[in-house]
C-alpha atoms as a PDB file:
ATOM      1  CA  UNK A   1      -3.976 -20.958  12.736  1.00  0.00           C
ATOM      2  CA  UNK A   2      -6.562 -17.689  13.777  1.00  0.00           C
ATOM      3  CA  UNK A   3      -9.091 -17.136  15.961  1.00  0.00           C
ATOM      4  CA  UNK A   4     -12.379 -17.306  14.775  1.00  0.00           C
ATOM      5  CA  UNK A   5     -15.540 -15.820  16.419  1.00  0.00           C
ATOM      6  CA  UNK A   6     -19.072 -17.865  16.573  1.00  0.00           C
ATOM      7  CA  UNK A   7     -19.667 -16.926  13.100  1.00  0.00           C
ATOM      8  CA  UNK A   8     -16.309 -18.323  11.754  1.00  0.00           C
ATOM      9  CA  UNK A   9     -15.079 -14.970  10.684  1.00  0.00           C
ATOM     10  CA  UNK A  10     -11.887 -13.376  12.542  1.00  0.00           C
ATOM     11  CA  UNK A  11     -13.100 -11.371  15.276  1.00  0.00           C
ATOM     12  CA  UNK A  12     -14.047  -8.250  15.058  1.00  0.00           C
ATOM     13  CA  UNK A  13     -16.228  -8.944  11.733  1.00  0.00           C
ATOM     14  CA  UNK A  14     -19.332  -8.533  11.420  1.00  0.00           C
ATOM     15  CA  UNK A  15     -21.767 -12.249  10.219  1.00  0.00           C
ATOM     16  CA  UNK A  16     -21.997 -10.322   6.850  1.00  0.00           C
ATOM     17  CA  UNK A  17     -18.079 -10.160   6.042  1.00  0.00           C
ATOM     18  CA  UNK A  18     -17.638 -13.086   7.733  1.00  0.00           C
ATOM     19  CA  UNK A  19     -19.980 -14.781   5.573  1.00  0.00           C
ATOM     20  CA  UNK A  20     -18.265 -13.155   2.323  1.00  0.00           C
ATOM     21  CA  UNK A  21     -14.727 -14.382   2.710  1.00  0.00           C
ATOM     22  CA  UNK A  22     -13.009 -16.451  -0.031  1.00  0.00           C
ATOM     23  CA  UNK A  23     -11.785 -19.740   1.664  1.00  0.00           C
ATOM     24  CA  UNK A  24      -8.561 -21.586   0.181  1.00  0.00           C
ATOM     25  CA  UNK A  25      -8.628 -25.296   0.850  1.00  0.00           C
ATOM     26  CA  UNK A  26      -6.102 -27.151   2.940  1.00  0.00           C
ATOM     27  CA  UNK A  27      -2.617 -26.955   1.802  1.00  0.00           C
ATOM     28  CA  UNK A  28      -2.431 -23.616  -0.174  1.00  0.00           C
ATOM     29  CA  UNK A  29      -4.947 -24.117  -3.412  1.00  0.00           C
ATOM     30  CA  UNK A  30      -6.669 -21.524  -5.198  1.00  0.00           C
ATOM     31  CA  UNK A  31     -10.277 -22.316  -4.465  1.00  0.00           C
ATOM     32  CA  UNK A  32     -11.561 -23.522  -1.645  1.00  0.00           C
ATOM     33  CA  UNK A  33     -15.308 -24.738  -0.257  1.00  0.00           C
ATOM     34  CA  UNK A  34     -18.060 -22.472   0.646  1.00  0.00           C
ATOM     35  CA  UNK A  35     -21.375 -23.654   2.015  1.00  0.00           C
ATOM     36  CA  UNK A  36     -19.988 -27.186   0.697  1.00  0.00           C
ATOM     37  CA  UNK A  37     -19.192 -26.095  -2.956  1.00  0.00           C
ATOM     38  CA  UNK A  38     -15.782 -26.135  -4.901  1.00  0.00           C
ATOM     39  CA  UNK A  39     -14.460 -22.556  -5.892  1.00  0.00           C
ATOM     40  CA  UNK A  40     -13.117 -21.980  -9.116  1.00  0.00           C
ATOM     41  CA  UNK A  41      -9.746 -19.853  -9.030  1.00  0.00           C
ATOM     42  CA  UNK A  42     -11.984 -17.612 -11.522  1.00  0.00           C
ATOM     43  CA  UNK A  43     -14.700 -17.214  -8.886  1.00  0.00           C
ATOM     44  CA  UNK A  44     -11.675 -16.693  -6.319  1.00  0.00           C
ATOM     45  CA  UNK A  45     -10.859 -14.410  -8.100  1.00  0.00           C
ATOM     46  CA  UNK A  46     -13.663 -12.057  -8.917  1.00  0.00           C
ATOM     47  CA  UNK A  47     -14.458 -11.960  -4.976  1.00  0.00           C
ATOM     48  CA  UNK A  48     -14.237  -8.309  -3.980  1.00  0.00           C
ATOM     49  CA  UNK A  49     -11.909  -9.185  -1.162  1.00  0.00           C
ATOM     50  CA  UNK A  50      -9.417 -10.718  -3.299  1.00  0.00           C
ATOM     51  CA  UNK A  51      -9.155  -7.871  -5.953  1.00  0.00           C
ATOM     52  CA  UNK A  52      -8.819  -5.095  -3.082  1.00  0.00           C
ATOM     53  CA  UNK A  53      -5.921  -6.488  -1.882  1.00  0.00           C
ATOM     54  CA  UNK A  54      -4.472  -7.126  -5.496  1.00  0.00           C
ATOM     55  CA  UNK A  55      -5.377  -3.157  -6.072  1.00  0.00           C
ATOM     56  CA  UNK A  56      -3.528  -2.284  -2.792  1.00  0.00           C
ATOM     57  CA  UNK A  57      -0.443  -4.092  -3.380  1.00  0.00           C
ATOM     58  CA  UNK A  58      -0.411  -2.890  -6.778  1.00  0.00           C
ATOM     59  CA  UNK A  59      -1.174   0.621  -5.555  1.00  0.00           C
ATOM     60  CA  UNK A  60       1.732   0.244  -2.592  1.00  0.00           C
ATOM     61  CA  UNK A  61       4.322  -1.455  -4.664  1.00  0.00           C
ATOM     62  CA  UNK A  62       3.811   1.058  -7.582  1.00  0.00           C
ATOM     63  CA  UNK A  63       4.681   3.677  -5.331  1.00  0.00           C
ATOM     64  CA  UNK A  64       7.605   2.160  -3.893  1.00  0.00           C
ATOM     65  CA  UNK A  65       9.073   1.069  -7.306  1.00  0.00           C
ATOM     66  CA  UNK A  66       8.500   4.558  -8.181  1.00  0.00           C
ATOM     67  CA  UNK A  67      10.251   5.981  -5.410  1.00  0.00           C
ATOM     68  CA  UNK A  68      13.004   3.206  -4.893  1.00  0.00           C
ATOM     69  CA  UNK A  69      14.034   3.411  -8.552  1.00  0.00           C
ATOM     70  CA  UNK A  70      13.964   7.227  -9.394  1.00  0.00           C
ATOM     71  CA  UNK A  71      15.983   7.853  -6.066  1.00  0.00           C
ATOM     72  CA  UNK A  72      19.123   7.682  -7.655  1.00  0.00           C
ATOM     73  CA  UNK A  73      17.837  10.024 -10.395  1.00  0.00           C
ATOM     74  CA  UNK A  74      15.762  12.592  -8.409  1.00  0.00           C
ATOM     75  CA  UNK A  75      18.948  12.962  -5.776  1.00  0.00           C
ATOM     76  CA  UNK A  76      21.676  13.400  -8.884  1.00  0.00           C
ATOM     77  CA  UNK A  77      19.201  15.582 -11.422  1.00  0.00           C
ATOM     78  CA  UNK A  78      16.695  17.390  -8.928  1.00  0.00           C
ATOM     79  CA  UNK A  79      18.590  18.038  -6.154  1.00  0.00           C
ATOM     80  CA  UNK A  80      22.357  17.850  -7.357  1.00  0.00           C
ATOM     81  CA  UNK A  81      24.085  15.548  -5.261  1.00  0.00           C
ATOM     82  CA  UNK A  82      24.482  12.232  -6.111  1.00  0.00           C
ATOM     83  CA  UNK A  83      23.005   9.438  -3.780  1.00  0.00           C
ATOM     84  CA  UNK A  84      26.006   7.902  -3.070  1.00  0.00           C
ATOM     85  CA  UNK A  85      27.463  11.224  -1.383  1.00  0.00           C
ATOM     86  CA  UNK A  86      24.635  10.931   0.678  1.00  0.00           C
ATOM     87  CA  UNK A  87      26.244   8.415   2.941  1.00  0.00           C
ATOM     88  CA  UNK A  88      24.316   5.904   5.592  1.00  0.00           C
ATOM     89  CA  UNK A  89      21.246   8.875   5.382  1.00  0.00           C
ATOM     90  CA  UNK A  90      19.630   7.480   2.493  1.00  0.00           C
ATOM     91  CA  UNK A  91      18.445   4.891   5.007  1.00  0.00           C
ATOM     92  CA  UNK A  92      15.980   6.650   6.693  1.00  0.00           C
ATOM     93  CA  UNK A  93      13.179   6.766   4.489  1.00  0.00           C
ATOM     94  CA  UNK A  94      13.841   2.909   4.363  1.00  0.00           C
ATOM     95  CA  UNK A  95      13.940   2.285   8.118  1.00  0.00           C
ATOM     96  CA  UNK A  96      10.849   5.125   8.589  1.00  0.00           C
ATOM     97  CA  UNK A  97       8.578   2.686   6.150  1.00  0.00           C
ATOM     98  CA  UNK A  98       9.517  -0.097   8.278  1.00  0.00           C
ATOM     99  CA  UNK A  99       8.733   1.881  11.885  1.00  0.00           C
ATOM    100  CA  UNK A 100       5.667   3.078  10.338  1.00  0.00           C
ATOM    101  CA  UNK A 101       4.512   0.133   9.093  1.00  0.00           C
ATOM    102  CA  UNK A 102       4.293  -1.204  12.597  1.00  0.00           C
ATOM    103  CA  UNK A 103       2.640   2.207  13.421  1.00  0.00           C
ATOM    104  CA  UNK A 104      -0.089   1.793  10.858  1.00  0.00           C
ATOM    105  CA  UNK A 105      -1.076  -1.481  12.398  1.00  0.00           C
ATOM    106  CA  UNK A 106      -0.955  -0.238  16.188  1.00  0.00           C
ATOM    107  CA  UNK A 107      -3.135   2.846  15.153  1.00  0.00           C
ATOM    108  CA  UNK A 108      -5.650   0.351  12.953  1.00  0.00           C
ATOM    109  CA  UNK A 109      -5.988  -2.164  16.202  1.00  0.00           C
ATOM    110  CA  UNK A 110      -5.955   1.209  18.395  1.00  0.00           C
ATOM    111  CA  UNK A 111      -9.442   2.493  16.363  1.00  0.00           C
ATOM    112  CA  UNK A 112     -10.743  -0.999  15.970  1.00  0.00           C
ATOM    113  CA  UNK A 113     -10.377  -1.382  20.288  1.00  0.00           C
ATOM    114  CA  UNK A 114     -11.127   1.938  21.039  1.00  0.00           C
ATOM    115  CA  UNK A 115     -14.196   3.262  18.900  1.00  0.00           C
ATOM    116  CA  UNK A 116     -15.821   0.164  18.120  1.00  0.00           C
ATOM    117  CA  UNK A 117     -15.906  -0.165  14.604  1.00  0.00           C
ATOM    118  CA  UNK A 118     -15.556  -3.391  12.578  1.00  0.00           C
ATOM    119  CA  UNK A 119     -12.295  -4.855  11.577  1.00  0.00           C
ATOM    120  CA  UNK A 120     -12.461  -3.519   8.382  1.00  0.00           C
ATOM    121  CA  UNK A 121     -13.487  -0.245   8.129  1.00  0.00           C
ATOM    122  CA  UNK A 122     -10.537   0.559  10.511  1.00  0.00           C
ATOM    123  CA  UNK A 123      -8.352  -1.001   8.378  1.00  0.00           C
ATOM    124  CA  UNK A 124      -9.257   0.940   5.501  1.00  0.00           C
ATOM    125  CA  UNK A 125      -9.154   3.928   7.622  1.00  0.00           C
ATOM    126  CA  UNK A 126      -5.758   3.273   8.224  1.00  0.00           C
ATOM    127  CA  UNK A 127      -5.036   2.152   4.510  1.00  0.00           C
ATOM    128  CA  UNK A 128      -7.050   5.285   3.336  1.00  0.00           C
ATOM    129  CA  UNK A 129      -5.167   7.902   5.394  1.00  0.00           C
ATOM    130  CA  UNK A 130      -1.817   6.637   4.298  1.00  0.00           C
ATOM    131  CA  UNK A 131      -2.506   6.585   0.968  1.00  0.00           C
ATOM    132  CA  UNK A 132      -3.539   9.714   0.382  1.00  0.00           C
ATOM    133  CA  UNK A 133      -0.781  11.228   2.591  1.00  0.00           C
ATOM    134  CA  UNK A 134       1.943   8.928   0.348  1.00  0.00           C
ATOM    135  CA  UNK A 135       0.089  10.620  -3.020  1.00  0.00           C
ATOM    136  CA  UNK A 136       0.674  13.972  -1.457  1.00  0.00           C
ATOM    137  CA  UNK A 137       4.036  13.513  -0.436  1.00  0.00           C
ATOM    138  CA  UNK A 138       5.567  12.254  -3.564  1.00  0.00           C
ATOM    139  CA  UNK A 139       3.842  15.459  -5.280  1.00  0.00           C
ATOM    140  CA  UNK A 140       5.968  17.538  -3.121  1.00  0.00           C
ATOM    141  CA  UNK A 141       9.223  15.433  -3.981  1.00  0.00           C
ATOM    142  CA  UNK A 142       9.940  17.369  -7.314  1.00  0.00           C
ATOM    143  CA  UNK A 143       9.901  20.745  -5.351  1.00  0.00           C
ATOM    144  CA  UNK A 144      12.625  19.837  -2.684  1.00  0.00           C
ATOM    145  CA  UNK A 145      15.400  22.144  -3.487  1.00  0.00           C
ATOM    146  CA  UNK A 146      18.549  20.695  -1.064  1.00  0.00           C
ATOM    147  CA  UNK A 147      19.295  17.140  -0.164  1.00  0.00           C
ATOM    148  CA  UNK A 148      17.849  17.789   3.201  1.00  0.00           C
ATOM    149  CA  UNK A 149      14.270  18.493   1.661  1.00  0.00           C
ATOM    150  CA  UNK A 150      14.522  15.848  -0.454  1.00  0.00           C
ATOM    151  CA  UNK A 151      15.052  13.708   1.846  1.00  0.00           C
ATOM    152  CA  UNK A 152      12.679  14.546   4.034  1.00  0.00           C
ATOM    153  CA  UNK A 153      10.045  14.128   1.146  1.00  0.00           C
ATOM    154  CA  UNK A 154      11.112  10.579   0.241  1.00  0.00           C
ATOM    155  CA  UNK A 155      11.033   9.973   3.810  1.00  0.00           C
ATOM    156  CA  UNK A 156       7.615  11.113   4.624  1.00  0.00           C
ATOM    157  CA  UNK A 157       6.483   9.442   1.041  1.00  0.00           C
ATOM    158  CA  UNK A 158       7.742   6.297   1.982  1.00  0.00           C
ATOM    159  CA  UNK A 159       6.698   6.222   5.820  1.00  0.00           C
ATOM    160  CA  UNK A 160       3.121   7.079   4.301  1.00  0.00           C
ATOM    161  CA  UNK A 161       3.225   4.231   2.358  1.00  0.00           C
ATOM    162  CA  UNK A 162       4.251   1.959   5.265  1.00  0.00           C
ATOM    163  CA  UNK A 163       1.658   3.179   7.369  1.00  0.00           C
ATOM    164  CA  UNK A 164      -0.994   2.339   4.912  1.00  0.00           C
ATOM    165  CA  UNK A 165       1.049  -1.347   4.523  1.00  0.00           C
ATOM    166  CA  UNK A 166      -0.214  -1.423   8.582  1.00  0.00           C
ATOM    167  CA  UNK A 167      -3.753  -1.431   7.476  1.00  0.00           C
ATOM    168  CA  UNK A 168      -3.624  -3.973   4.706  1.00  0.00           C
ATOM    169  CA  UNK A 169      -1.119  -6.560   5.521  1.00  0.00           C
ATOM    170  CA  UNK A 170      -2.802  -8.178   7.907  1.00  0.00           C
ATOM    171  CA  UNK A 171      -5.992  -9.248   6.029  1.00  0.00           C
ATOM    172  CA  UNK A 172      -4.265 -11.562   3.602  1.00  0.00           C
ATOM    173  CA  UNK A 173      -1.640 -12.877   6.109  1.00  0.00           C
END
């Protein structure tokens, strides 16, 4: 159960995105009731809300497949030593997501508190800003030339990525 505010929204939202949110029905359907009518699960999903966050988990799990998957690869043929020589270190970019992650969300409620802007646009702020530091950090993966630059890329790619998960997570949850 959430809070709402007096115009049934989460608080924090303005009457205008509070007004635009997809409700699901009682007991987990696709579609829902607004202003009294049934939703189709087609008109569920062609609500804007809906396809960002099917475009940002796409977005975040694409980079984390990417990343999770050509480890192996990238620490064997780019940098020369093969991942399992690496030891208990290959954690950290693992463990960094997950501190980060938690990060992401302090810094979105932080802006939200702090400046005064609606719910969402500090959300995307947060979202934004992690995303495009998680697109410039797996650029700079292919240049690492050791294990420890490596490693430091995957770990800043990854804790990029987590820190935009802070900004989205929340909405659909």
């Amino acid at each position: 159960r959430c809070l709402r505010n007096s115009t049934g929204g989460l608080p924090g939202d303005t009457a205008e995105e509070s007004d635009s949110l997809p409700v699901v029905s009682g007991g987990g359907s696709i579609g829902g009731s607004l202003g009294g009518r049934k939703r189709t699960p087609v008109e569920f999903l062609k609500h804007r809300s809906v396809q960002a966050i099917v475009v940002n988990n796409f977005t975040f799990h694409y980079a984390f497949y990417i990343v999770m998957n050509w480890l192996p690869s990238y620490f064997d043929s780019v940098l020369h030593a093969p991942l399992q020589s690496v030891g208990i270190i290959k954690t950290i970019p693992y463990l960094t997501m997950f501190l980060t992650s938690n990060a992401g969300a302090w810094v979105g409620d932080r802006v939200i508190k702090t400046r005064g802007v609606p719910v969402a646009a500090g959300r995307k702020f947060v979202n934004s800003c992690g995303f495009v530091a998680t697109a410039c950090m797996l650029c700079l993966m292919p240049a690492a030339s050791n294990v420890t630059s490596g490693l430091l890329a995957t770990t800043l790619a990854l804790g990029s990525a987590g820190f935009a998960r802070g900004g989205v997570s929340v909405n659909h949850m």
